[in-house]
Protein backbone atom coordinates (compact mmCIF):
# COMPACT_ATOMS: atom_id res chain seq x y z
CA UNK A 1 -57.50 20.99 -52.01
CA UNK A 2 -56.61 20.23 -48.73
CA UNK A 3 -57.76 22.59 -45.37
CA UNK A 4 -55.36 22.11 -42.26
CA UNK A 5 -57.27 23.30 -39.07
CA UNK A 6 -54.30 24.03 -36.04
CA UNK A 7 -55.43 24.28 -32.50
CA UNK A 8 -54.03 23.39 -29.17
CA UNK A 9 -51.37 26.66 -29.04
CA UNK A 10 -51.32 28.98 -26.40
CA UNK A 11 -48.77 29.72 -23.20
CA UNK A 12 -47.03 27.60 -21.00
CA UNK A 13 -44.17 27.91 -18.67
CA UNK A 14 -41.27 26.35 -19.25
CA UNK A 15 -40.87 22.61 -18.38
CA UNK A 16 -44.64 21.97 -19.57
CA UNK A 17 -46.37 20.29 -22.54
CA UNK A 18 -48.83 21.43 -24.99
CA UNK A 19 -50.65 19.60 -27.78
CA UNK A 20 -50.89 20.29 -31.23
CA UNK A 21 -53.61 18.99 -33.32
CA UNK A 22 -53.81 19.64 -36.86
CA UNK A 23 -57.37 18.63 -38.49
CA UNK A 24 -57.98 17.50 -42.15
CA UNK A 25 -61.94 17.68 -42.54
CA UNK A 26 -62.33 15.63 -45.88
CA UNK A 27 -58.92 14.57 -46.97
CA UNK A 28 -57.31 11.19 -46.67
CA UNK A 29 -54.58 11.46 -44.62
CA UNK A 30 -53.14 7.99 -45.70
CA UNK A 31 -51.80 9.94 -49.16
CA UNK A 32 -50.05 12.33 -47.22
CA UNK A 33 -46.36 12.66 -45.52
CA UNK A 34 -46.94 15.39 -42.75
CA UNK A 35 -44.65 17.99 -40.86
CA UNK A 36 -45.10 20.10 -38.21
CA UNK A 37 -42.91 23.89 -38.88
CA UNK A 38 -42.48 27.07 -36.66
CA UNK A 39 -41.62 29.90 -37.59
CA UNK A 40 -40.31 32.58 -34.39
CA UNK A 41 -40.00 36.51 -34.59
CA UNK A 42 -37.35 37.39 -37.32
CA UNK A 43 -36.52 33.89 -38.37
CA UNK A 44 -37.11 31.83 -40.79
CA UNK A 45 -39.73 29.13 -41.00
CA UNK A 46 -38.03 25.77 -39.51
CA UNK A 47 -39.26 22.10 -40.21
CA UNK A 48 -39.82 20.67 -36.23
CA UNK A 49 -40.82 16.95 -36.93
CA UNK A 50 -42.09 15.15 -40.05
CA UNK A 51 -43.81 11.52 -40.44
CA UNK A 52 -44.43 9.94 -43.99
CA UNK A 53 -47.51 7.99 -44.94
CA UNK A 54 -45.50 4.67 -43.88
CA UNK A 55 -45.24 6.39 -40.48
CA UNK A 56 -41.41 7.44 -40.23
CA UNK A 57 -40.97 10.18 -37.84
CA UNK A 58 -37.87 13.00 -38.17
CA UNK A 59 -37.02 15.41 -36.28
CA UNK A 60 -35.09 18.60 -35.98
CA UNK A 61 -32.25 18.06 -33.25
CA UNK A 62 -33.40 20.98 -31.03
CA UNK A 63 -37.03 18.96 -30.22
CA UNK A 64 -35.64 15.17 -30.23
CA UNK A 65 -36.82 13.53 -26.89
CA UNK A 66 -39.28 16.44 -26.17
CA UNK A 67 -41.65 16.54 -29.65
CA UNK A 68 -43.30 13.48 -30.90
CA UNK A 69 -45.50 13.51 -34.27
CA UNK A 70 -48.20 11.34 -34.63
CA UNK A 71 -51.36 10.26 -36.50
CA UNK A 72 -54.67 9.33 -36.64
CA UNK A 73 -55.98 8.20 -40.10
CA UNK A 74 -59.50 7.25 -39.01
CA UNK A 75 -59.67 11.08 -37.61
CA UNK A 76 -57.97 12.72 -40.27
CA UNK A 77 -55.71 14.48 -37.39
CA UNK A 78 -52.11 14.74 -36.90
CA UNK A 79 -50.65 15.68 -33.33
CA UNK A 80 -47.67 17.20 -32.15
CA UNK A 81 -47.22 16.21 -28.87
CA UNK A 82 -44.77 18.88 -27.22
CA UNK A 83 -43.05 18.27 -23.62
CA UNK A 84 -39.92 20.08 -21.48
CA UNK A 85 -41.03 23.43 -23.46
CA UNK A 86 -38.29 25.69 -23.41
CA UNK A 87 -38.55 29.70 -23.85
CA UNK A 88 -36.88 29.13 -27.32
CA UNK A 89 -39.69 26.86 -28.27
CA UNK A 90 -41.88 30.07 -28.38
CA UNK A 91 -43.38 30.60 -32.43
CA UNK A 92 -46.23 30.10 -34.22
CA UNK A 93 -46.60 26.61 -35.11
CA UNK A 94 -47.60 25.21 -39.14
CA UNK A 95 -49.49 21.49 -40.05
CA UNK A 96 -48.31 21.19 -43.87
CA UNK A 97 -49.30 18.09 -46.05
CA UNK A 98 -47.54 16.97 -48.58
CA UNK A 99 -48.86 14.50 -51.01
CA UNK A 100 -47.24 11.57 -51.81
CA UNK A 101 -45.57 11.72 -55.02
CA UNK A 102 -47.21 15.27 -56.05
CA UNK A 103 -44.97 18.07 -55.32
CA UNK A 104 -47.21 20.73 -56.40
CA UNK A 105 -49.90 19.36 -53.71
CA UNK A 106 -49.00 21.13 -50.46
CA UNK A 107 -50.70 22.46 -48.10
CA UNK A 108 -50.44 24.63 -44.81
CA UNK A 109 -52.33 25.53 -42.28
CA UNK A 110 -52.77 28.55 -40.79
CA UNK A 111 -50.85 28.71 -37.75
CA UNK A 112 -51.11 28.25 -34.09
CA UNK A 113 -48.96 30.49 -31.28
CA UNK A 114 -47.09 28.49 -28.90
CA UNK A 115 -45.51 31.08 -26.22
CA UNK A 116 -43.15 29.56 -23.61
CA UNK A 117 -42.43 32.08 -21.03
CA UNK A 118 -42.30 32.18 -16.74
């Protein structure tokens, strides 16, 4: 079992930056690919940005050149650096783990509100 710990939501205006951390107390990170999801009001959950244990990063079009996903093994913490923040950005923001050739291990968090408004 893996616990994903979110923190770093809250609001901004738009044009600023918030950073997501996403802490795995007592996992090994190394195992896992990891993605960052929102979900907003009355849609559906959306993957944002994804990096596998190799370190290749995705990303849905709507964050490319804002979002960057990254990693730190050693503190078993994944970031989700976010920057420009538009008013459509606004959702609650999932860590999810997936383990490396184990479907049925993954993981989510519990969520952290990111609110984008002037």
């Amino acid at each position: 079992q893996v616990q994903l710990v979110e923190s770093g939501g809250g609001s901004v205006q738009p044009g600023g930056s918030l950073r997501l951390s996403c802490a795995a107390p007592g996992s090994t990170l190394n195992f896992y690919n990891m993605g960052w999801y929102r979900q907003a009001p009355g849609k559906q959950r959306e993957l944002v940005a994804s990096e596998t244990n190799s370190g290749t990063a995705n990303y849905a079009d709507s964050v490319k050149g804002r979002f960057t996903i990254s990693r730190d093994n050693a503190k078993k913490t994944v970031y989700l650096q976010m920057n420009s923040l538009k008013p459509e950005d606004t959702a609650v923001y999932f860590c999810n783990a997936q383990r490396v050739n184990y479907r049925d291990l993954n993981y989510w968090g519990q969520g952290t509100q990111v609110t984008v408004s002037s």
